[in-house]
Protein backbone atom coordinates (compact mmCIF):
# COMPACT_ATOMS: atom_id res chain seq x y z
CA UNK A 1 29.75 -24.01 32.95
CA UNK A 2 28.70 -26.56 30.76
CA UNK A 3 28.47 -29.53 33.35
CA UNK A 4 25.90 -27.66 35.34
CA UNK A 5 23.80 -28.34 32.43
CA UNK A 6 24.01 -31.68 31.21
CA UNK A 7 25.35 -34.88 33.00
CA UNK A 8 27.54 -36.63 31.21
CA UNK A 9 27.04 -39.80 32.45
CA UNK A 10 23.96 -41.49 34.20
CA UNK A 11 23.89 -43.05 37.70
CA UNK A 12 24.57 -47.01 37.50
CA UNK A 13 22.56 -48.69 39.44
CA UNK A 14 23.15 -51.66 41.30
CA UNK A 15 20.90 -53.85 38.98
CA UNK A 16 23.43 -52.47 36.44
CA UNK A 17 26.36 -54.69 34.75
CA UNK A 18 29.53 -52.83 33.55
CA UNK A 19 31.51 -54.84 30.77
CA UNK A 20 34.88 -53.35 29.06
CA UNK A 21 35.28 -53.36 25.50
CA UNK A 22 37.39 -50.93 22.30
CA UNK A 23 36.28 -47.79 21.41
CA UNK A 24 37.58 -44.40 20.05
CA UNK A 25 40.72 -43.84 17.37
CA UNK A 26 42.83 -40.73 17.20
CA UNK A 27 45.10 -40.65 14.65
CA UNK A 28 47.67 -37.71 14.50
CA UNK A 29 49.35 -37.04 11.45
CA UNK A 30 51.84 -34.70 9.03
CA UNK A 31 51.91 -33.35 7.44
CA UNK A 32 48.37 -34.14 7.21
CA UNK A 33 46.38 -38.02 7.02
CA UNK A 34 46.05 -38.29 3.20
CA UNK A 35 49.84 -37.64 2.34
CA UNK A 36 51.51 -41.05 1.14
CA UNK A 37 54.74 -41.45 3.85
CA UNK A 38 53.33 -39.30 6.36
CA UNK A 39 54.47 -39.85 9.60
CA UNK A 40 51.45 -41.07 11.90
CA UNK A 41 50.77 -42.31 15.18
CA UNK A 42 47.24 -43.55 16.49
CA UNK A 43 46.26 -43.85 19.90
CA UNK A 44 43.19 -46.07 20.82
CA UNK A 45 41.21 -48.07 20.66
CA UNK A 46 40.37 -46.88 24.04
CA UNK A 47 38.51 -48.91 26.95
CA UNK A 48 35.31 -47.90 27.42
CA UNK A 49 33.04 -49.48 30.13
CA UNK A 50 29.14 -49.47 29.11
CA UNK A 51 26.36 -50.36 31.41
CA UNK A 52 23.21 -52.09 31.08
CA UNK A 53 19.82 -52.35 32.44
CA UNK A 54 16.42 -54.06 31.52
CA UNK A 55 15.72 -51.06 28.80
CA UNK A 56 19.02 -51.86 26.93
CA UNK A 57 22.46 -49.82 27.13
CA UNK A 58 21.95 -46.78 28.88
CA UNK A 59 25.33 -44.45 28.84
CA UNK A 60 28.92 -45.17 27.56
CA UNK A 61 32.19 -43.30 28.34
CA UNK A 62 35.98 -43.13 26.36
CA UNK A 63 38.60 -41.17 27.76
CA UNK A 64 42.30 -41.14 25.89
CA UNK A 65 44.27 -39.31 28.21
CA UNK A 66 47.55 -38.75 25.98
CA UNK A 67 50.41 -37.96 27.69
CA UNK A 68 52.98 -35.22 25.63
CA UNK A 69 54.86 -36.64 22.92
CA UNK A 70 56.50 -35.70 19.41
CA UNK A 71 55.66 -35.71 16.33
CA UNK A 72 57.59 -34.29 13.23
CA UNK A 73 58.20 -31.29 14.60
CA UNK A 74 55.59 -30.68 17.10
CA UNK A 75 55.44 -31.86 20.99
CA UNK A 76 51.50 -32.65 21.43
CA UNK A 77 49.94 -33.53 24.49
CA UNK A 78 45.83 -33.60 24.40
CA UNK A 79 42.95 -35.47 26.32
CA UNK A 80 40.01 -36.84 23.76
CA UNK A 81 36.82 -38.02 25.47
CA UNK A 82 33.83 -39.96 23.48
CA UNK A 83 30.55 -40.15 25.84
CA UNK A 84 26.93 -41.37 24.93
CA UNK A 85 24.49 -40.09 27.97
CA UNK A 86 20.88 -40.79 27.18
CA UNK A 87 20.24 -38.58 24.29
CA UNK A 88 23.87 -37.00 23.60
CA UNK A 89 26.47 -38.15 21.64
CA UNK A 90 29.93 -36.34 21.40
CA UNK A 91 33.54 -36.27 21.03
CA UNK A 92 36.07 -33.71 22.80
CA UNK A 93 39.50 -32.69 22.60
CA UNK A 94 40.09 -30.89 25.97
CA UNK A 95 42.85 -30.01 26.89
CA UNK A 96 44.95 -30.11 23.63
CA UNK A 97 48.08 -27.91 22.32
CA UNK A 98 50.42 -27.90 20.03
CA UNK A 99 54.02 -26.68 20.12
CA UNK A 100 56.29 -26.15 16.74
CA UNK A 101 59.24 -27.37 18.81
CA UNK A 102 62.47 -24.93 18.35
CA UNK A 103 64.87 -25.88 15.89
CA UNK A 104 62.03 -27.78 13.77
CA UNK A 105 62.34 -25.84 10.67
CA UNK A 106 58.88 -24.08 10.62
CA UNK A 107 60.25 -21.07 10.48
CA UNK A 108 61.08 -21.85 6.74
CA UNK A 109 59.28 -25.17 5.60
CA UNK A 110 56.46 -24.90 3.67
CA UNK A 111 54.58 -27.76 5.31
CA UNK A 112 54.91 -27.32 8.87
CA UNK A 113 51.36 -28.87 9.36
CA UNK A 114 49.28 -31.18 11.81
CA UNK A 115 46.16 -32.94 11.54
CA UNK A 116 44.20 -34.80 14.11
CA UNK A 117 41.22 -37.42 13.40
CA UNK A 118 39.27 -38.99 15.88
CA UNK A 119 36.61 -41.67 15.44
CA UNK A 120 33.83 -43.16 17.21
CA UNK A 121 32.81 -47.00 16.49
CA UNK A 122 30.29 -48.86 17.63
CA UNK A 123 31.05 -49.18 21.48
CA UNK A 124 31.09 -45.69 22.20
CA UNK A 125 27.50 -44.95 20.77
CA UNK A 126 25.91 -47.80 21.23
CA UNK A 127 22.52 -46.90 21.24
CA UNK A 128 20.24 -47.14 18.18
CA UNK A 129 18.61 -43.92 16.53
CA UNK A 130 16.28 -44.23 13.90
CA UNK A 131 16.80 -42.76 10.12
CA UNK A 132 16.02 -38.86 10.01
CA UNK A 133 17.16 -35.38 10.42
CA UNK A 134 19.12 -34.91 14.22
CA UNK A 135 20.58 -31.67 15.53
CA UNK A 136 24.18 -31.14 15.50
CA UNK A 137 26.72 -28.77 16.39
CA UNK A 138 30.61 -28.28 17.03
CA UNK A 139 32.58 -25.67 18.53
CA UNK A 140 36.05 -24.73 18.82
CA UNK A 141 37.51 -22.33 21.29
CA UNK A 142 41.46 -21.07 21.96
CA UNK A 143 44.49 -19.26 21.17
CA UNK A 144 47.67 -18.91 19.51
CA UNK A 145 51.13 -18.33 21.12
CA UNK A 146 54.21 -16.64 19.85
CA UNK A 147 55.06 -14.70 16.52
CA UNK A 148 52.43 -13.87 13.78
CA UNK A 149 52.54 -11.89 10.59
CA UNK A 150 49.40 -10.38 9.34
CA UNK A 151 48.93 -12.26 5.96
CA UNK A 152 51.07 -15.21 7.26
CA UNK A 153 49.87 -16.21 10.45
CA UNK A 154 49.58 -19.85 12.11
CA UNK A 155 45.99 -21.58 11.05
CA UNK A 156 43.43 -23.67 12.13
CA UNK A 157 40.34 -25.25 10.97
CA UNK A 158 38.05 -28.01 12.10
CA UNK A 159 35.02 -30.54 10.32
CA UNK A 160 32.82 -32.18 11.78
CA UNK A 161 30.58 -35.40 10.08
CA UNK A 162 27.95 -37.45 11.46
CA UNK A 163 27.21 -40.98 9.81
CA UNK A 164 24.82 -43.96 10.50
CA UNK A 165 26.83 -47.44 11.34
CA UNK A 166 25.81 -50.64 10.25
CA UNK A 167 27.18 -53.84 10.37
CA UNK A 168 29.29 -55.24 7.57
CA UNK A 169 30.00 -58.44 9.05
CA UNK A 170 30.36 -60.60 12.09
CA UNK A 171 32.18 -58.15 13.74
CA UNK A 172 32.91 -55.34 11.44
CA UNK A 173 30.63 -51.72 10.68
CA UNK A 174 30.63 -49.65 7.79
CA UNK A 175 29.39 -45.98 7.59
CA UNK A 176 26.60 -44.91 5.20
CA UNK A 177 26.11 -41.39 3.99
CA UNK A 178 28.14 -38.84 6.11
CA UNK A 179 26.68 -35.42 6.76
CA UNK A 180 29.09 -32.83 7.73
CA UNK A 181 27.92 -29.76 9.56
CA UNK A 182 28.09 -26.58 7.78
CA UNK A 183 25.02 -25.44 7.94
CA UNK A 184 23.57 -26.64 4.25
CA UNK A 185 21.29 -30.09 4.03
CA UNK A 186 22.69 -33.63 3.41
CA UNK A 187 22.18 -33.41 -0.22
CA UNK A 188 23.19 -29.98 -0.95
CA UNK A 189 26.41 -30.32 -3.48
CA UNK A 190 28.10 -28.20 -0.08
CA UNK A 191 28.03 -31.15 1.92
CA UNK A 192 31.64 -30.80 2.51
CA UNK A 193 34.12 -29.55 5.47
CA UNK A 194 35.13 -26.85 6.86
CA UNK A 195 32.71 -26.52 9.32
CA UNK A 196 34.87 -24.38 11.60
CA UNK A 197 35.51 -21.14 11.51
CA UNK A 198 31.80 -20.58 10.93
CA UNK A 199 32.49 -18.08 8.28
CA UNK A 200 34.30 -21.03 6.36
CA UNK A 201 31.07 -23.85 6.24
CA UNK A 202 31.41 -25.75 3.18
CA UNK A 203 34.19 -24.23 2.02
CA UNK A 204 37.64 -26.72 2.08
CA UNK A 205 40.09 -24.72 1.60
CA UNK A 206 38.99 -21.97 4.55
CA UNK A 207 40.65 -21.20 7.98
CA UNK A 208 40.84 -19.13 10.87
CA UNK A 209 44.44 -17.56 10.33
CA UNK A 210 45.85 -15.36 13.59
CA UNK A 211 47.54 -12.37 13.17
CA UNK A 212 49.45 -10.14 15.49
CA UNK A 213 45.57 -8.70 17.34
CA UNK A 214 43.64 -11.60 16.67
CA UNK A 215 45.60 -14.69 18.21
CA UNK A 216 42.08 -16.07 20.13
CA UNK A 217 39.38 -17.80 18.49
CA UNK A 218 35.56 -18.68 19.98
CA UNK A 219 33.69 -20.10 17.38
CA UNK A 220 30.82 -22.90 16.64
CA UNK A 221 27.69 -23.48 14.61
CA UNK A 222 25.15 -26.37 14.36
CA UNK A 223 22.61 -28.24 11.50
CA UNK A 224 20.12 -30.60 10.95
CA UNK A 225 22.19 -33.61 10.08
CA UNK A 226 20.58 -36.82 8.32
CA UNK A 227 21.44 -40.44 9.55
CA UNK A 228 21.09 -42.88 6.90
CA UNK A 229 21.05 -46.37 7.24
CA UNK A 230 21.35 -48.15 4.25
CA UNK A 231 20.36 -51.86 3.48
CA UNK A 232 21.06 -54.84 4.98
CA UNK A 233 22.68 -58.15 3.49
CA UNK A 234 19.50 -59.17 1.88
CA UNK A 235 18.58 -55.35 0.65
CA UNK A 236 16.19 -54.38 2.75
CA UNK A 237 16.25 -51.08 4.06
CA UNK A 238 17.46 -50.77 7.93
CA UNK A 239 15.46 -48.09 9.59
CA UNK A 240 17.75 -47.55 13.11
CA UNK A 241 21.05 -47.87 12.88
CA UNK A 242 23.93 -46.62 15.21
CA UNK A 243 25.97 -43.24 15.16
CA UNK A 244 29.30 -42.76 13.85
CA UNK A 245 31.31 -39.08 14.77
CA UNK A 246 34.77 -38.27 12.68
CA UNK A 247 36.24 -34.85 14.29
CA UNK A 248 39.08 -33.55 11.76
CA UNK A 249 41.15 -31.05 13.15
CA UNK A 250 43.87 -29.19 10.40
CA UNK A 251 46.64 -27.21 12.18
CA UNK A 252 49.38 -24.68 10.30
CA UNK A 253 52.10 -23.14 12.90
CA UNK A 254 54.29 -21.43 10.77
CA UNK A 255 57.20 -20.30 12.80
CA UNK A 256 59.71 -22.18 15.70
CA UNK A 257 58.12 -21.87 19.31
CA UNK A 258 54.62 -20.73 18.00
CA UNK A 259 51.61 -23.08 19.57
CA UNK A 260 47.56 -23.53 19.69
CA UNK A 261 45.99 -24.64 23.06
CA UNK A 262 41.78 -25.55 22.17
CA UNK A 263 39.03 -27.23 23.53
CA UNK A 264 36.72 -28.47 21.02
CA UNK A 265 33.17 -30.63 20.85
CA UNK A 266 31.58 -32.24 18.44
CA UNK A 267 28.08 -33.54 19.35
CA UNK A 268 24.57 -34.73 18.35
CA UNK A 269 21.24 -35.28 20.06
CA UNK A 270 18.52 -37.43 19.18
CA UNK A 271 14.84 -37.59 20.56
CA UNK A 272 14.26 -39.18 24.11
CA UNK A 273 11.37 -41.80 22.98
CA UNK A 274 10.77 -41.95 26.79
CA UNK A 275 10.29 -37.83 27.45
CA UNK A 276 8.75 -36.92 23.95
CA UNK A 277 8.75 -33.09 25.63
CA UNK A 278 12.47 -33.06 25.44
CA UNK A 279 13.20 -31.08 22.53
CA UNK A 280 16.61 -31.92 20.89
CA UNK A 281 17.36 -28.93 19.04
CA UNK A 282 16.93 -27.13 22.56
CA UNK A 283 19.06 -29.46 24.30
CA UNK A 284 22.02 -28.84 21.54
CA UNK A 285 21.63 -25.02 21.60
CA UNK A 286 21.58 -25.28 25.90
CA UNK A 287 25.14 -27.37 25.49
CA UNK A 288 27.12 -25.99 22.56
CA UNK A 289 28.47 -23.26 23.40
CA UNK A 290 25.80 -22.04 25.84
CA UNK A 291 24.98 -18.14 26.01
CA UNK A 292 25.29 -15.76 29.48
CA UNK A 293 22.12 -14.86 30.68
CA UNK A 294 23.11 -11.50 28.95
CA UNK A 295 26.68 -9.75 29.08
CA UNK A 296 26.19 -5.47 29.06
CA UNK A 297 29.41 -3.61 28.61
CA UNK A 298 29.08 -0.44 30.42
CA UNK A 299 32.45 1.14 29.30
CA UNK A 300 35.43 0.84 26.54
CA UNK A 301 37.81 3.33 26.90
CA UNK A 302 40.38 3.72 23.92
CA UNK A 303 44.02 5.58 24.42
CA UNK A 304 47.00 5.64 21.90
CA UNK A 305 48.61 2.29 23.76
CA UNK A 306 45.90 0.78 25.89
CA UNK A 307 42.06 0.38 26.45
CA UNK A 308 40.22 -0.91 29.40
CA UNK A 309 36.54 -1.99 29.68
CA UNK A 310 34.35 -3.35 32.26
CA UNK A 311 30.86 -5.35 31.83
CA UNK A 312 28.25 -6.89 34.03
CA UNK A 313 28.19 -10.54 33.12
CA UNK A 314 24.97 -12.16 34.11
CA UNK A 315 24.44 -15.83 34.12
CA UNK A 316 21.23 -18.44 33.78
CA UNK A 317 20.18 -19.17 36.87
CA UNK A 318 21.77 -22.31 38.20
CA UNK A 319 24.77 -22.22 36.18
CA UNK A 320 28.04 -21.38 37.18
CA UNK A 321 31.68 -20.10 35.89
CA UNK A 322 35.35 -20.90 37.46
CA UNK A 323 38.20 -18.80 35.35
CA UNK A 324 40.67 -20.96 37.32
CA UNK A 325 39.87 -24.31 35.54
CA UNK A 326 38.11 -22.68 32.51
CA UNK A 327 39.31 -20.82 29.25
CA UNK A 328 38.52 -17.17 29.66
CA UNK A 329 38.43 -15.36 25.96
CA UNK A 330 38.36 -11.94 24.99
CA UNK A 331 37.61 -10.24 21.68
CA UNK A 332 36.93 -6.36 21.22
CA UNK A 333 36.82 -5.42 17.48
CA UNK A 334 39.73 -6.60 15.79
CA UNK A 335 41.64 -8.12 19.14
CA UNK A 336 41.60 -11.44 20.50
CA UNK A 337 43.25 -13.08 23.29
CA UNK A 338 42.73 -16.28 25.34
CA UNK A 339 43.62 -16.55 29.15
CA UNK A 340 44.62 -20.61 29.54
CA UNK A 341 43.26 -22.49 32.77
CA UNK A 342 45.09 -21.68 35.27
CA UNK A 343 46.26 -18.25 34.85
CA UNK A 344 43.63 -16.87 37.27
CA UNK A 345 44.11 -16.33 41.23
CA UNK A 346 41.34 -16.93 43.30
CA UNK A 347 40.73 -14.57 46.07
CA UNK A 348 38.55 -13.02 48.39
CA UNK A 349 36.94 -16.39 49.62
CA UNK A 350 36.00 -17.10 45.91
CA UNK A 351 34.96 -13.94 45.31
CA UNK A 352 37.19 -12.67 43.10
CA UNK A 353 39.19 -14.12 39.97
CA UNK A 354 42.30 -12.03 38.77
CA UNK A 355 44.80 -12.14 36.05
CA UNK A 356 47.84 -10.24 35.66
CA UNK A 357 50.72 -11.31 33.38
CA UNK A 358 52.12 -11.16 29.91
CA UNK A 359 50.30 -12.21 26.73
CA UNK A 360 52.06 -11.99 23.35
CA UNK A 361 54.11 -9.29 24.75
CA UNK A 362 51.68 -6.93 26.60
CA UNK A 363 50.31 -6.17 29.99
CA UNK A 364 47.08 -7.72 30.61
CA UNK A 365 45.22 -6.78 33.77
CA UNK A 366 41.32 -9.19 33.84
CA UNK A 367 39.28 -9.35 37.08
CA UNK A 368 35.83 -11.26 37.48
CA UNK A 369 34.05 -10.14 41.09
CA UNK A 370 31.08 -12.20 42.66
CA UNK A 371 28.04 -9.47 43.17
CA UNK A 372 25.71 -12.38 43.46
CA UNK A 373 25.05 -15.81 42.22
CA UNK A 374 24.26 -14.78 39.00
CA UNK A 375 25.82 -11.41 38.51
CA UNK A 376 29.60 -11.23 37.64
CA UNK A 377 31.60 -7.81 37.43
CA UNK A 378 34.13 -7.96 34.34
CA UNK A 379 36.78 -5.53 34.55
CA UNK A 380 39.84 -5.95 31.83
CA UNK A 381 42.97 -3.51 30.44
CA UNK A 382 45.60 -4.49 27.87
CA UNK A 383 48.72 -2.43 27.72
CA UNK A 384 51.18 -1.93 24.77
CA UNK A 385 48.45 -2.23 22.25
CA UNK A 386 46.83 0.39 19.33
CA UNK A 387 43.80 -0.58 18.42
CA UNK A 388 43.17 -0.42 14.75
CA UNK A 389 39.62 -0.13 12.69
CA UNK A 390 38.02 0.98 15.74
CA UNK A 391 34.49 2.78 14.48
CA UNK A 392 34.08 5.95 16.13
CA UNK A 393 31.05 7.34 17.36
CA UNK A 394 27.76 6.85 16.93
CA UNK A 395 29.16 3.15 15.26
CA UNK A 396 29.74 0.22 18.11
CA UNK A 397 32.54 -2.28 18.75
CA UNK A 398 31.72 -5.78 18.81
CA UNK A 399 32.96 -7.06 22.17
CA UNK A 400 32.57 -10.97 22.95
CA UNK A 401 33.76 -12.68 26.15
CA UNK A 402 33.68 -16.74 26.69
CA UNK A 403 33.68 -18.25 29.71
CA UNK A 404 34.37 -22.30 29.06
CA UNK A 405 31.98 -23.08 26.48
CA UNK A 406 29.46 -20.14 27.53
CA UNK A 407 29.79 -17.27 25.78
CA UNK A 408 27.71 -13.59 25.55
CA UNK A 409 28.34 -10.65 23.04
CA UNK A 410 27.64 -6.80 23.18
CA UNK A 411 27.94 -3.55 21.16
CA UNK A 412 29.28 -0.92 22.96
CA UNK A 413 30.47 3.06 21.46
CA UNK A 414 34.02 3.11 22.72
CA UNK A 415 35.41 6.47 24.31
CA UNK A 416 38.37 7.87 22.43
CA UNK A 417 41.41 9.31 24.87
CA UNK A 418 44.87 11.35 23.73
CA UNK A 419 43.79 10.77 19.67
């Protein structure tokens, strides 16, 4: 779990003074931001309270909690947090779904679409970096809900830019020279979004599209972004500057009743000028989507309607998983599912995490046992299903499970039964 990693907020002292002030802008729009009459709501600027000591402002914190409400046709509710904690800047939409209320047409309009931007301004990073290259990453985790047609299925894609912010005025910023992750440098001509799915980086027009197996989504990828600064009033080039973060999410749900539930984050790290040893890059791979100690499937067992597996998942030492408050996803070849929050029991004195309901129509049967701290049994079957493209033997199955934002992958030779 991600928080038994990196605190997201330092202790304030007593010799520390708190002070309110605006931060953070999410805009929701459709059918999308750029569209001349498009119907848009913005929530924010948020209150964010900052604290200070004798070194300057040492960590920052915006939450919009967004209670459900309707847009167009879709009922959104979604949580958007900005934080600033000593090196670490981010953004985060968790939780956040979307519903394509029934009776809103999507079944048969052409531009059933959403799109979310949210923006950081000069509260919610408030400390200075100077210009140069910074790791970056985002990732996006989830799952779709309800009808899909191969070819024709609901979409989603996400960008993520990083820009240095200056002032413009008395009390006004500006940004200078965004960098958008997707894995090319500032000045490559692909300096563009998408930057999620990480198949799609630079390309615009790219998406992850669901489709009647693949409904979940775990995703993320990072780059050395470059903050520039510009010039000042009198032209003189600015060497520090603050950090802006835009976070553009694009959402298609093509049919009534269908919906997305994600978490996504969108961060950067810069160097610690007071721990030198701290490498960023590091400190970005540790928190973006943070790997198992190592997941080994020891079975995957095929039959005409169903398979079952089961896999030792083995953490980092120190770190921790909770399927009741985290995202559990599950990919094996061409499949993918999500289990929401929530949708595991806790049992045997916390011992035991088990899920057993319907998803999209089948049976779904997912256990996680406690061996030991770090050592996690993984046991999962899915009824009513044929899996297609399967490789036979000696090729392997790609199997991926996520855990929150930690994830872990295998290759496995599945077992054929009643074929």
């Amino acid at each position: 779990m991600r928080s038994a990693r990196i605190a997201l907020l330092l202790l304030i002292t007593g010799l520390m003074a708190p002070f309110s002030a605006q931060a953070l802008s999410v805009v929701f729009c459709t059918p999308n931001c750029s569209t001349e009459g498009a119907s848009t709501i913005t929530y924010g600027p948020g209150a964010v309270t900052v604290s200070r000591d004798d070194t300057g402002i040492t960590g920052a914190a915006t939450s919009l909690p967004i209670t459900t409400f309707m847009l167009g046709p879709f009922t959104i509710t979604a949580t958007v947090t900005s934080q600033q904690s000593g090196t670490l800047q981010k953004i985060t939409f968790s939780p956040t779904t979307v519903i394509a209320n029934a009776g809103s047409g999507c079944s048969t309009a052409p531009n059933c679409q959403l799109e979310i931007i949210a923006t950081s301004d000069n509260f919610d990073f408030p400390v200075s970096k100077p210009v140069g290259g910074y790791p970056a990453g985002v990732y996006m985790m989830g799952s779709f809900a309800g009808t899909e047609v191969t070819g024709d299925g609901d979409t989603v894609s996400m960008t993520g830019k990083a820009s240095g912010l200056v002032p413009a005025g008395s009390s006004t910023f500006r940004a200078v020279s965004p960098d958008f992750i997707n894995n090319t440098p500032a000045a490559d001509p692909s300096n563009v979004g998408v930057s999620l799915p990480s198949s799609c980086t630079g390309n615009p027009a790219c998406v992850f599209m669901a489709t009647s197996l693949r409904k979940g989504f775990s995703t993320q990828i990072s780059e050395i972004v470059q903050q520039q600064c510009g010039t000042d009033a009198n032209g003189v080039a600015v060497t520090a500057c603050q950090t802006q973060l835009e976070t553009r999410v694009k959402i298609i749900l093509k049919r009534d009743g269908n919906r997305i539930a994600l978490p996504l984050e969108h961060r950067t790290h810069n160097e610690d000028p007071n721990h030198p040893e701290i490498n960023p890059t590091e400190e970005l791979a540790q928190g973006l989507a943070p790997q198992f100690g190592s997941l080994e499937v020891s079975q995957l067992s095929i039959f005409p309607n169903q398979f079952s597996m089961t896999a030792n998942v083995i953490l980092n030492a120190g770190d921790t998983i909770d399927p009741t408050t985290e995202e559990v996803f599950l990919r094996v070849g061409d499949y993918s599912t999500s289990i929401l929050p929530g949708g595991f029991k806790r049992l045997g004195n916390g011992r035991l995490f088990k899920f057993t309901g319907k998803i999209d129509g089948r049976e779904v049967v997912v256990s996680f046992s406690r061996e030991t701290d770090t050592l996690w049994k993984f046991v999962a079957e899915v009824h009513q299903i044929q899996l297609t493209g399967v490789p036979q033997a000696p090729l392997q199955v790609p199997v991926e499970i996520g855990i929150g934002s930690d994830i872990g992958q295998d290759l496995v030779t599945a077992r054929f039964f009643g074929k």
